[in-house]
N, C-alpha and C. Protein backbone atom coordinates (compact mmCIF):
# COMPACT_ATOMS: atom_id res chain seq x y z
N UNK A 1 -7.05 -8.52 21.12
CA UNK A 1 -7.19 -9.80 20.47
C UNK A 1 -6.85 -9.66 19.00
N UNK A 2 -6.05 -10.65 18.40
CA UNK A 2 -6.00 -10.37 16.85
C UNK A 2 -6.26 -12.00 16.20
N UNK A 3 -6.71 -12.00 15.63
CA UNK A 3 -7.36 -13.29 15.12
C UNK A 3 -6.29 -13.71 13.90
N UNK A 4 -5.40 -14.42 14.03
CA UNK A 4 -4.67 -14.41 12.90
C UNK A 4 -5.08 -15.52 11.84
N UNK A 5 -4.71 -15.09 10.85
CA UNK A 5 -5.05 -15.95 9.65
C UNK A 5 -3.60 -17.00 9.33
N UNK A 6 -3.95 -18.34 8.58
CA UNK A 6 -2.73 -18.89 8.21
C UNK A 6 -1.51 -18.26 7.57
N UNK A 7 -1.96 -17.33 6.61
CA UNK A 7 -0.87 -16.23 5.77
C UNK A 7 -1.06 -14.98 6.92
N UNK A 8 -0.25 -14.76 7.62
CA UNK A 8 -0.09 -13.66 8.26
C UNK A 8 0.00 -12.23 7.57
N UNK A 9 -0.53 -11.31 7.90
CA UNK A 9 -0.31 -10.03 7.58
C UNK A 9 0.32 -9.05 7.98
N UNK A 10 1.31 -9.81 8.05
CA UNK A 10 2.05 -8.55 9.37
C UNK A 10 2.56 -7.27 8.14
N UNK A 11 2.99 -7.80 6.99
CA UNK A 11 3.73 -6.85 6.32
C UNK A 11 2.77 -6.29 5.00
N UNK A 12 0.98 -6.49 5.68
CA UNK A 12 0.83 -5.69 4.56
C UNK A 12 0.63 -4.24 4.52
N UNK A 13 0.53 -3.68 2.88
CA UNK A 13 0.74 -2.47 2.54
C UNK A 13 -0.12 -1.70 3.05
N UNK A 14 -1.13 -1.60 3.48
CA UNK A 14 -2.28 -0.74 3.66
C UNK A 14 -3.23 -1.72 4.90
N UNK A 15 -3.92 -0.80 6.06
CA UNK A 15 -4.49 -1.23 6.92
C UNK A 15 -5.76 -0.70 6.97
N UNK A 16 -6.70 -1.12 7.47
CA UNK A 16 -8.13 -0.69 7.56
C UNK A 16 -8.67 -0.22 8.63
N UNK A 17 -9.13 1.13 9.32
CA UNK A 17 -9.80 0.85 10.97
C UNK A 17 -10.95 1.49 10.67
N UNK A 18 -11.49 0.72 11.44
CA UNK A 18 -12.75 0.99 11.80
C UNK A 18 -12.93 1.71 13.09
N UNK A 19 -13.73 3.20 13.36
CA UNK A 19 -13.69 3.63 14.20
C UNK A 19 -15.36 3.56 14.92
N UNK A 20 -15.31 2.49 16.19
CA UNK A 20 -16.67 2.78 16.97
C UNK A 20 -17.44 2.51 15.85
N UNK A 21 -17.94 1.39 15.01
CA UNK A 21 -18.96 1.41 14.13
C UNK A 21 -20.20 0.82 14.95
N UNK A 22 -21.53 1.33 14.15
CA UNK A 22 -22.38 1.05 14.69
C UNK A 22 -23.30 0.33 13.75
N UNK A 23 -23.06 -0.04 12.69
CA UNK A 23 -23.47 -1.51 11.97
C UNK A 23 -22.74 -2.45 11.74
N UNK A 24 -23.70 -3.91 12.04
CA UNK A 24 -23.00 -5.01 12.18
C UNK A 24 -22.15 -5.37 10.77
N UNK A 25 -22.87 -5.13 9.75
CA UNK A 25 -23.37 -5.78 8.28
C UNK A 25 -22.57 -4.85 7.31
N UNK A 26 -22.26 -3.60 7.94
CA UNK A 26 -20.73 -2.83 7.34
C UNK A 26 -19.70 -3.10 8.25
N UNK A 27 -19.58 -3.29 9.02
CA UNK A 27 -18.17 -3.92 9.69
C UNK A 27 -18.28 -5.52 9.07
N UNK A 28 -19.47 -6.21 8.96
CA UNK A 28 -19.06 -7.32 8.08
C UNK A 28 -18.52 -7.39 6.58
N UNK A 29 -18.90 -6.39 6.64
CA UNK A 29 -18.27 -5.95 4.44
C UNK A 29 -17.24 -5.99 4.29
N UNK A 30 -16.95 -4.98 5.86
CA UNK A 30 -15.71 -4.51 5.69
C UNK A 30 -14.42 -5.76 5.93
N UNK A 31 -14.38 -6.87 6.85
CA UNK A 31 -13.86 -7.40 7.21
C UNK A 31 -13.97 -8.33 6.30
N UNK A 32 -15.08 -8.54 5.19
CA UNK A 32 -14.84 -9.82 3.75
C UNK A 32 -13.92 -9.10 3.10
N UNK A 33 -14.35 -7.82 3.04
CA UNK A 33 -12.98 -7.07 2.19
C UNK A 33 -11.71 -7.26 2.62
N UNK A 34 -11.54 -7.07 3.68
CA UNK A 34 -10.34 -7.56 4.34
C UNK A 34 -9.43 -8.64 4.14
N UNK A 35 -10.10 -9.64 4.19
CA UNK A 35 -9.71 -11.10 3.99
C UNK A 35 -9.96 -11.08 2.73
N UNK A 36 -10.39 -10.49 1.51
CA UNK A 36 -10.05 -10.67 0.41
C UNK A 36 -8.99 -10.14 -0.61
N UNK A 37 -8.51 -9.16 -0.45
CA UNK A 37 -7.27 -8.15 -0.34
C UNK A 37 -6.48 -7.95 0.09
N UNK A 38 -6.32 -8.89 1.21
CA UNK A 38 -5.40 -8.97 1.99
C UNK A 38 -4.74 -8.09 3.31
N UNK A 39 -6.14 -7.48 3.41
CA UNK A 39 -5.93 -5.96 4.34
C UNK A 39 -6.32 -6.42 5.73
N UNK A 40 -5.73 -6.13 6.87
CA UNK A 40 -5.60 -6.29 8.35
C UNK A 40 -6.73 -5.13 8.90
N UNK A 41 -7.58 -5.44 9.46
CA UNK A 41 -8.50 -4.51 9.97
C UNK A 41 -8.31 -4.38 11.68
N UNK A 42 -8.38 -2.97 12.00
CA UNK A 42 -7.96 -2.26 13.65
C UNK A 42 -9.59 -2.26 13.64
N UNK A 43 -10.22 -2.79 15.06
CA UNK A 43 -11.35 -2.31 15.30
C UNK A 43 -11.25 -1.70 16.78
N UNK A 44 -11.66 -0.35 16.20
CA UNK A 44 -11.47 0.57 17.43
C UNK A 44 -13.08 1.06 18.77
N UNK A 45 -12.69 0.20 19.44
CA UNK A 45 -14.04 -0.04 20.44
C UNK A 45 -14.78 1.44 20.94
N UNK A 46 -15.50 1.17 21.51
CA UNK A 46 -16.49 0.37 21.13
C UNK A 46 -17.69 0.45 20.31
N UNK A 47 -17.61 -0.58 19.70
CA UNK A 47 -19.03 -1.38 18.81
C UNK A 47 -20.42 -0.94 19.13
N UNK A 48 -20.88 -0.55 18.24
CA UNK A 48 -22.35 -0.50 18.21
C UNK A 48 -23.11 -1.98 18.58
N UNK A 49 -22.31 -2.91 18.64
CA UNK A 49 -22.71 -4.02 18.28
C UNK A 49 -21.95 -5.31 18.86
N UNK A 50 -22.40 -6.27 19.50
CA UNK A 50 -21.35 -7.47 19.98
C UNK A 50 -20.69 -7.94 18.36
N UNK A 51 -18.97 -8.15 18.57
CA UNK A 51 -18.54 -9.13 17.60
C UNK A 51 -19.37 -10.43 17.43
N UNK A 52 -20.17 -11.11 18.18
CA UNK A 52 -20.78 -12.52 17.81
C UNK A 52 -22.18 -11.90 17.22
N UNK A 53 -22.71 -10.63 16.73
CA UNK A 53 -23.88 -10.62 16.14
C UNK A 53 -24.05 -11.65 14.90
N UNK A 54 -25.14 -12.16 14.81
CA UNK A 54 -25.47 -12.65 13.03
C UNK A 54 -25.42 -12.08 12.18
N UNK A 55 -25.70 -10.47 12.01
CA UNK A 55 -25.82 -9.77 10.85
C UNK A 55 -24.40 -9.27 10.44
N UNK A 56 -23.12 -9.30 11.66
CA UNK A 56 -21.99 -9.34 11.28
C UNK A 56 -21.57 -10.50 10.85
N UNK A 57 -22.08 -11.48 11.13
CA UNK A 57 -21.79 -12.75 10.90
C UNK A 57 -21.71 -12.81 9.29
N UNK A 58 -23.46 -12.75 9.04
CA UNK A 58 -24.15 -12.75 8.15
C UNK A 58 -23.53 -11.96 6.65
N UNK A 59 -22.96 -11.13 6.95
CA UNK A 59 -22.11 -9.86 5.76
C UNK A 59 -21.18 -10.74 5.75
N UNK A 60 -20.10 -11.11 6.69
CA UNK A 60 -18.42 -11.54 6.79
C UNK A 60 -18.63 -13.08 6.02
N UNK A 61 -19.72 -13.85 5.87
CA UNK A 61 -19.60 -14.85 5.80
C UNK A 61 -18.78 -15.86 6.22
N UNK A 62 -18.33 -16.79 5.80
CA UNK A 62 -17.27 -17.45 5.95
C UNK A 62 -15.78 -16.46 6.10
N UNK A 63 -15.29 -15.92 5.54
CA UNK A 63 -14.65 -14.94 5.44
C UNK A 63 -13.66 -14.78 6.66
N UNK A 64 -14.79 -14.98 7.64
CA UNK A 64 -14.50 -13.71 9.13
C UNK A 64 -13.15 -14.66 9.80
N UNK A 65 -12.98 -15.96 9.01
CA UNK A 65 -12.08 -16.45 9.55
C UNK A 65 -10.32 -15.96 9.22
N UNK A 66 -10.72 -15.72 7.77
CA UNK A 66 -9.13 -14.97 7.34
C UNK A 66 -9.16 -13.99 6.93
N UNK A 67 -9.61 -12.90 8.13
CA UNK A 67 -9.13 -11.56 8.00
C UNK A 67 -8.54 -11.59 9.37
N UNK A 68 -7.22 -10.40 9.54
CA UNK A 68 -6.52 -10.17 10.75
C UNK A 68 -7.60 -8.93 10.89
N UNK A 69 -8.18 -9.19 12.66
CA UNK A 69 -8.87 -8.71 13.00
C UNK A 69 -8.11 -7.72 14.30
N UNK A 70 -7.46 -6.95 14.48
CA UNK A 70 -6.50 -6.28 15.74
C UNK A 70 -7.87 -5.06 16.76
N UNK A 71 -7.57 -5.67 17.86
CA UNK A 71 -9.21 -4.53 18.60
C UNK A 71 -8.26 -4.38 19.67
N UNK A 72 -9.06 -2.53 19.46
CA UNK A 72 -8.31 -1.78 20.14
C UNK A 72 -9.13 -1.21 21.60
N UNK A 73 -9.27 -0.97 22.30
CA UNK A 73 -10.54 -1.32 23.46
C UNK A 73 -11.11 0.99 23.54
N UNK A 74 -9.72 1.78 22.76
CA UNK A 74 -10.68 3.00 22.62
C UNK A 74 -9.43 3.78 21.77
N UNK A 75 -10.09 4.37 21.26
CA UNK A 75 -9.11 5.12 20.24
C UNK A 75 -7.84 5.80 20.66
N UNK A 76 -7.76 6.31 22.15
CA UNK A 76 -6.40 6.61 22.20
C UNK A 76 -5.28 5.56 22.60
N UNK A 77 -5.97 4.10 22.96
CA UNK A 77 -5.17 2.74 22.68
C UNK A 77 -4.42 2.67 21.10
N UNK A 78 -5.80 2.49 20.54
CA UNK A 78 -5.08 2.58 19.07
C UNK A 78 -4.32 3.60 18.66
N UNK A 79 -4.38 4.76 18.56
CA UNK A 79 -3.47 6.18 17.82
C UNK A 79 -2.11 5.66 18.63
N UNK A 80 -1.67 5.33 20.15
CA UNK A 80 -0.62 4.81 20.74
C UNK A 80 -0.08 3.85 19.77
N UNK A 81 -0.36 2.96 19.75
CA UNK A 81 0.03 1.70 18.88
C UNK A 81 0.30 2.07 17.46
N UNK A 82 -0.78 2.81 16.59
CA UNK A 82 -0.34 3.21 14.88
C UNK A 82 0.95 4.01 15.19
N UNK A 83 1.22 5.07 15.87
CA UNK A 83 2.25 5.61 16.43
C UNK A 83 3.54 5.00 16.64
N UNK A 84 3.26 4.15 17.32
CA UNK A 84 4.49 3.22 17.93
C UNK A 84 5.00 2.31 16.85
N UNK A 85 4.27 2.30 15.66
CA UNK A 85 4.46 1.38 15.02
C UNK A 85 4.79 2.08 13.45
N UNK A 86 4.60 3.29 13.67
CA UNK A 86 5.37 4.38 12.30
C UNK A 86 4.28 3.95 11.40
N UNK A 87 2.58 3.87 11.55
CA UNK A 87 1.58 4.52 10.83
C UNK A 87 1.28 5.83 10.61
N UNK A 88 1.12 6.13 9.35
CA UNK A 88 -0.17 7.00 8.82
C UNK A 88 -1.22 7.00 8.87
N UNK A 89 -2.36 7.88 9.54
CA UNK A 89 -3.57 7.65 10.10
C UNK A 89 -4.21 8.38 8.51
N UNK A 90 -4.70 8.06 7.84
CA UNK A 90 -6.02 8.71 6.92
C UNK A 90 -6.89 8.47 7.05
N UNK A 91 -7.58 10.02 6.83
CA UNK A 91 -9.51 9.63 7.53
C UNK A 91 -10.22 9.72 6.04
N UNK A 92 -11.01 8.54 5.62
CA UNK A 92 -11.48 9.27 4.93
C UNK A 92 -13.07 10.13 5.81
N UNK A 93 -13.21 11.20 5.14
CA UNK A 93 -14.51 12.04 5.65
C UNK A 93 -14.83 13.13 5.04
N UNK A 94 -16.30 13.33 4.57
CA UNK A 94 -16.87 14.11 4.20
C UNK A 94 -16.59 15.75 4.44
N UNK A 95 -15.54 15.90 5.45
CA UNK A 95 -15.43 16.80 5.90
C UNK A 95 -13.90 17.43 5.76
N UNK A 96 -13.56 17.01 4.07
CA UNK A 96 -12.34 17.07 3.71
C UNK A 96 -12.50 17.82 1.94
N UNK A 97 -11.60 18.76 1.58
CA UNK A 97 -11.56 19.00 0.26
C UNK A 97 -10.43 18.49 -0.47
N UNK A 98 -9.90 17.61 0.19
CA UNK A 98 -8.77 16.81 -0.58
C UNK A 98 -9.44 15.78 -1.36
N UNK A 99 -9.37 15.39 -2.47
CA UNK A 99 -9.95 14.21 -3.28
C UNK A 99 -8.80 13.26 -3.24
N UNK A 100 -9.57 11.69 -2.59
CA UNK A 100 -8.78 10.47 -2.57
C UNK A 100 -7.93 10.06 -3.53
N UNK A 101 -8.56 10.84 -4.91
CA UNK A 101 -7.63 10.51 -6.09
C UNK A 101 -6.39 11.55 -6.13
N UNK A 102 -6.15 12.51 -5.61
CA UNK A 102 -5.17 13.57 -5.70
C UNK A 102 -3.91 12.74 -4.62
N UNK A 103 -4.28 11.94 -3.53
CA UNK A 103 -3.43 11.66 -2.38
C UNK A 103 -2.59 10.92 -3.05
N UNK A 104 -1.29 10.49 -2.39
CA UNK A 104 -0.46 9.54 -2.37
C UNK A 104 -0.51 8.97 -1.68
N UNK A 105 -1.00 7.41 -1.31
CA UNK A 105 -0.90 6.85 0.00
C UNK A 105 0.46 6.16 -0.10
N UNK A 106 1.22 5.76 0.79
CA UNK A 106 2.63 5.13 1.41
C UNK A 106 2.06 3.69 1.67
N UNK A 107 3.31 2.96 1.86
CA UNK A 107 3.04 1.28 2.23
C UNK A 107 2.86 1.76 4.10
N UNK A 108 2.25 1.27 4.75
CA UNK A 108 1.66 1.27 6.37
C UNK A 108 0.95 1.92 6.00
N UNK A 109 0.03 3.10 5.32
CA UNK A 109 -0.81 4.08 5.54
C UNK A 109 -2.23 3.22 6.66
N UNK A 110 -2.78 3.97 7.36
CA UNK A 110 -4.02 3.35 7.69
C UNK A 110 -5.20 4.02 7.45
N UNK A 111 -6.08 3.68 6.74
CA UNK A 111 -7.79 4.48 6.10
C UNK A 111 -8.40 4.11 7.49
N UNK A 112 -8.68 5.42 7.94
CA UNK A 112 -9.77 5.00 8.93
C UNK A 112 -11.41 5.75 8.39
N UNK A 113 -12.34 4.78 8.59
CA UNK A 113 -13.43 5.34 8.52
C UNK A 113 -14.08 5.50 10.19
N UNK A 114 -15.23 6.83 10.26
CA UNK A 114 -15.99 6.68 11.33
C UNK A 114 -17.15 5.94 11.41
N UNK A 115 -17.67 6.49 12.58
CA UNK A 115 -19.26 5.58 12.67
C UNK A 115 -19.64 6.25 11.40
N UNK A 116 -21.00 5.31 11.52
CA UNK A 116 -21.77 5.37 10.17
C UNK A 116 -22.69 6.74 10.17
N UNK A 117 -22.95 6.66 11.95
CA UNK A 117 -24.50 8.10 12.22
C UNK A 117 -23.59 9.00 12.56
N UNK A 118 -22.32 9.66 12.65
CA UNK A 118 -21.87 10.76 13.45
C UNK A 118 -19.98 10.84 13.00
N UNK A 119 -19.51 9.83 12.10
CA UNK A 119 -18.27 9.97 11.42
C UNK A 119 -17.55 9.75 13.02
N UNK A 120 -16.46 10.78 13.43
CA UNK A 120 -15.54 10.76 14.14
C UNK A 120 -15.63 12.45 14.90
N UNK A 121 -15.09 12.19 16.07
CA UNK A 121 -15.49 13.42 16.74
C UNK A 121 -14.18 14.71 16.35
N UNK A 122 -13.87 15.69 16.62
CA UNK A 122 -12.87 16.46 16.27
C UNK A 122 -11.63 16.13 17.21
N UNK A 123 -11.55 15.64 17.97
CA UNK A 123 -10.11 15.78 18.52
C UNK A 123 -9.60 14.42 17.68
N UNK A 124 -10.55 13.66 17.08
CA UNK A 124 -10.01 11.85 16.57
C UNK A 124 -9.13 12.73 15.18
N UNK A 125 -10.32 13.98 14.36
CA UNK A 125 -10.19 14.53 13.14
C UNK A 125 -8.49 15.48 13.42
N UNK A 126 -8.54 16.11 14.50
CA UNK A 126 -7.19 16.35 14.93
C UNK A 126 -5.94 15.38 15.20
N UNK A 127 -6.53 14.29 15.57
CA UNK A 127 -5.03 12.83 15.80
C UNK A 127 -4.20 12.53 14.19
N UNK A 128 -5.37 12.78 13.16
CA UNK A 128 -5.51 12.24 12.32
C UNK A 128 -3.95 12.79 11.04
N UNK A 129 -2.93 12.25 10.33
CA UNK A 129 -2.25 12.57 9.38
C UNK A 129 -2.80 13.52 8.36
N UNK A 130 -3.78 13.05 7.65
CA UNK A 130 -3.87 13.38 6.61
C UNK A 130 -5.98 13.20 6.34
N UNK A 131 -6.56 13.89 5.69
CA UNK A 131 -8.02 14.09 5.33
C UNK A 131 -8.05 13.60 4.23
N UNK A 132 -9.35 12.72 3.79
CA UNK A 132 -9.42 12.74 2.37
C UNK A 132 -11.08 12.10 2.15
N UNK A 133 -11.57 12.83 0.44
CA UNK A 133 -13.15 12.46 0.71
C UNK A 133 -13.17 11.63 -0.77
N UNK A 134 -14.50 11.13 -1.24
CA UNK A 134 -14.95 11.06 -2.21
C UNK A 134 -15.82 12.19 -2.87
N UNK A 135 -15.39 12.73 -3.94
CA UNK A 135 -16.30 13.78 -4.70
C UNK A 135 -17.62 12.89 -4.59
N UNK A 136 -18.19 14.02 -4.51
CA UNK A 136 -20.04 13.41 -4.59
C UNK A 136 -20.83 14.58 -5.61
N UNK A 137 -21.77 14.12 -6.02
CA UNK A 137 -22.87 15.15 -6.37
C UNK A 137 -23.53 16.51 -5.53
N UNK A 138 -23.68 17.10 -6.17
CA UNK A 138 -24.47 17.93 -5.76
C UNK A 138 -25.55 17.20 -4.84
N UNK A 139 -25.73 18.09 -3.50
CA UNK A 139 -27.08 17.78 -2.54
C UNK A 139 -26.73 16.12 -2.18
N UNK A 140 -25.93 15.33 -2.43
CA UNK A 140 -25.48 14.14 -2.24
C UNK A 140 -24.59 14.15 -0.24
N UNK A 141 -25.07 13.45 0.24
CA UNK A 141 -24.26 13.99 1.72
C UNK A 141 -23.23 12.64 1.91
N UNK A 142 -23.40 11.57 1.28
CA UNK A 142 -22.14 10.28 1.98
C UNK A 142 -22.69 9.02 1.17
N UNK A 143 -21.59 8.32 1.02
CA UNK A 143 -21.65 7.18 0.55
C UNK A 143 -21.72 5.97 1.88
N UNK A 144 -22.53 5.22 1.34
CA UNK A 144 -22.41 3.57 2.75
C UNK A 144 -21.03 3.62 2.81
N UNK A 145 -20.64 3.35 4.50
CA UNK A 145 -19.50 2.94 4.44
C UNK A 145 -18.60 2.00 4.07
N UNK A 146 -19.16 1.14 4.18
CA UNK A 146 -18.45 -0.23 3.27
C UNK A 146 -17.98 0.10 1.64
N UNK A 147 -19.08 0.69 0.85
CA UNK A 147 -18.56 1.34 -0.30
C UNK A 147 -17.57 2.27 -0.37
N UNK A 148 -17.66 3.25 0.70
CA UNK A 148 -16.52 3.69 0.14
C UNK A 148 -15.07 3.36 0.64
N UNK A 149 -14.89 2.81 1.88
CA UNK A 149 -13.88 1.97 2.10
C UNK A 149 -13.37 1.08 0.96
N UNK A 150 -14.15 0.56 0.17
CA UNK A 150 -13.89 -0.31 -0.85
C UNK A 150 -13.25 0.45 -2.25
N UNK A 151 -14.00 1.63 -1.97
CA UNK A 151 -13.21 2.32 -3.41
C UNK A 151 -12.03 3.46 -3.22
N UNK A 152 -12.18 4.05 -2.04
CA UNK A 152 -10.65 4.52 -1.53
C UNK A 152 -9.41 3.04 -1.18
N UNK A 153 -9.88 2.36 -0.56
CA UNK A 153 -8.53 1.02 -0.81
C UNK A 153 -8.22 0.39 -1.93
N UNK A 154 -8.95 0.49 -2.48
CA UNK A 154 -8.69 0.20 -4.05
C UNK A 154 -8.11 0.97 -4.54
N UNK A 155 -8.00 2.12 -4.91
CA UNK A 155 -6.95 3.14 -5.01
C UNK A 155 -6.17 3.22 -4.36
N UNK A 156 -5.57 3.00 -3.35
CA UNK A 156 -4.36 2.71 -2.30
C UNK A 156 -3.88 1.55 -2.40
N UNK A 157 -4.45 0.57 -3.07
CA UNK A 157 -3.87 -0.72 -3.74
C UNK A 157 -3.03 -0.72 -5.17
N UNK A 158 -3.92 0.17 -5.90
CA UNK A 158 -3.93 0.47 -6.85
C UNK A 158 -2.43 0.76 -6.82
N UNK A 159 -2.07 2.55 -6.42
CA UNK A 159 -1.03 3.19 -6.06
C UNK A 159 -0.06 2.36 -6.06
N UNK A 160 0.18 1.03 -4.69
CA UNK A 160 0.86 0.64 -4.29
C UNK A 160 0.98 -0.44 -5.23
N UNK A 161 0.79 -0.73 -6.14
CA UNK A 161 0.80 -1.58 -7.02
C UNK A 161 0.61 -2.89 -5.87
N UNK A 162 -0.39 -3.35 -4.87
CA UNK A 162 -0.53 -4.56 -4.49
C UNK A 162 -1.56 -5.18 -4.11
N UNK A 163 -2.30 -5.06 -5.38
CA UNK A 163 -3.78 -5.92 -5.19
C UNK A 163 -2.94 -7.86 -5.25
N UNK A 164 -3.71 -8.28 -4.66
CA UNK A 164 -3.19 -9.82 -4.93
C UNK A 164 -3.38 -9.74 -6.42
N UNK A 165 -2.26 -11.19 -6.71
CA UNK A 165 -1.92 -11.68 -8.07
C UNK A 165 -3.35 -11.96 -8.68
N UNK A 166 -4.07 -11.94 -9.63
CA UNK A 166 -4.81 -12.89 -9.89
C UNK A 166 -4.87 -14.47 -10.11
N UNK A 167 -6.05 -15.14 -10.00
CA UNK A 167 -6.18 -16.42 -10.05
C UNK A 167 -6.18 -16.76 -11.25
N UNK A 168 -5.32 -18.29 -11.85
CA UNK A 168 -5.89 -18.55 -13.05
C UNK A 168 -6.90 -19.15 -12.93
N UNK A 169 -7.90 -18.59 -13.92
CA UNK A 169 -9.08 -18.96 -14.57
C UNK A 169 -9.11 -20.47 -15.00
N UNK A 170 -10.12 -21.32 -14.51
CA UNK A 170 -10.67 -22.56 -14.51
C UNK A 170 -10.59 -23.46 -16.40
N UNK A 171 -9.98 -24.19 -16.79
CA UNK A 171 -9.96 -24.86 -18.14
C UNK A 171 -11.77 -24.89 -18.43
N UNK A 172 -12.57 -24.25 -19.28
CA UNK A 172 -13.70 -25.01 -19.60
C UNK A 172 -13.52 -26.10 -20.19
């Protein structure tokens, strides 16, 4: 199923997946982010959670209507398809010594994050292009996922020079 929005996304720079998440209310973050940036989100089944929960509801707000939502029914559906379609799979994960700021991401790249309790299993960490983490503190083990999805795509926006234009600001 892909839920399309009036401005289609077929050609944007950077994609989002979500792998098997198991909160409603970060897959809702994630998908306002989406529709606000203009980023197409893969949700790779299955969900901790029905798509009609409230608390996904509840995060996506209004939102949930213009983000491209693409669901994939199990991860080796999806890796077929990013494949077929000349993606870059990036994970971000804790379980990487590459820093997000050192990478180059490409226009198609796709950031995948894992579940929230258990990341991604090793053969997903084997499908995968390329590793990449956020430096953390000392004794520090992970950032919410929604956060850091938000600050690795932002830097992959960044890169790509294609955050949307800004709005002009309202006459007081």
């Amino acid at each position: 199923m892909v839920n399309q929005t009036e401005n289609s996304l077929a050609g944007a720079v950077l994609r989002l997946a979500l792998y098997e998440p198991d909160i409603p209310q970060n897959a809702g973050t994630l998908f306002r982010l989406g529709a606000c940036l203009g980023i197409p989100v893969d949700l790779i089944e299955p969900a901790g959670f029905d798509v009609s929960d409230r608390n996904l509801r509840r995060a996506g707000m209004d939102y949930l209507a213009s983000v491209e939502i693409r669901r994939h029914r199990s991860f080796p559906d999806f890796d077929r398809w990013r494949r077929e379609n000349g993606h870059r799979l990036v994970l971000a994960t804790t379980k990487s010594s590459e820093n997000y700021l050192d990478f180059m991401f490409l226009p198609g790249d796709i950031l995948m994050l894992g579940r929230e309790s258990a990341g991604v299993p090793e053969a997903v960490h084997a499908a995968c292009d390329h590793r990449i983490t956020i430096p953390l503190r000392a004794g520090m083990r992970s950032l919410n996922i929604a956060i850091a999805g938000g600050i690795i795509l932002a830097e992959g926006l960044r890169q790509l020079d294609a955050f949307p234009p800004l709005r002009p600001m309202p006459a007081s």
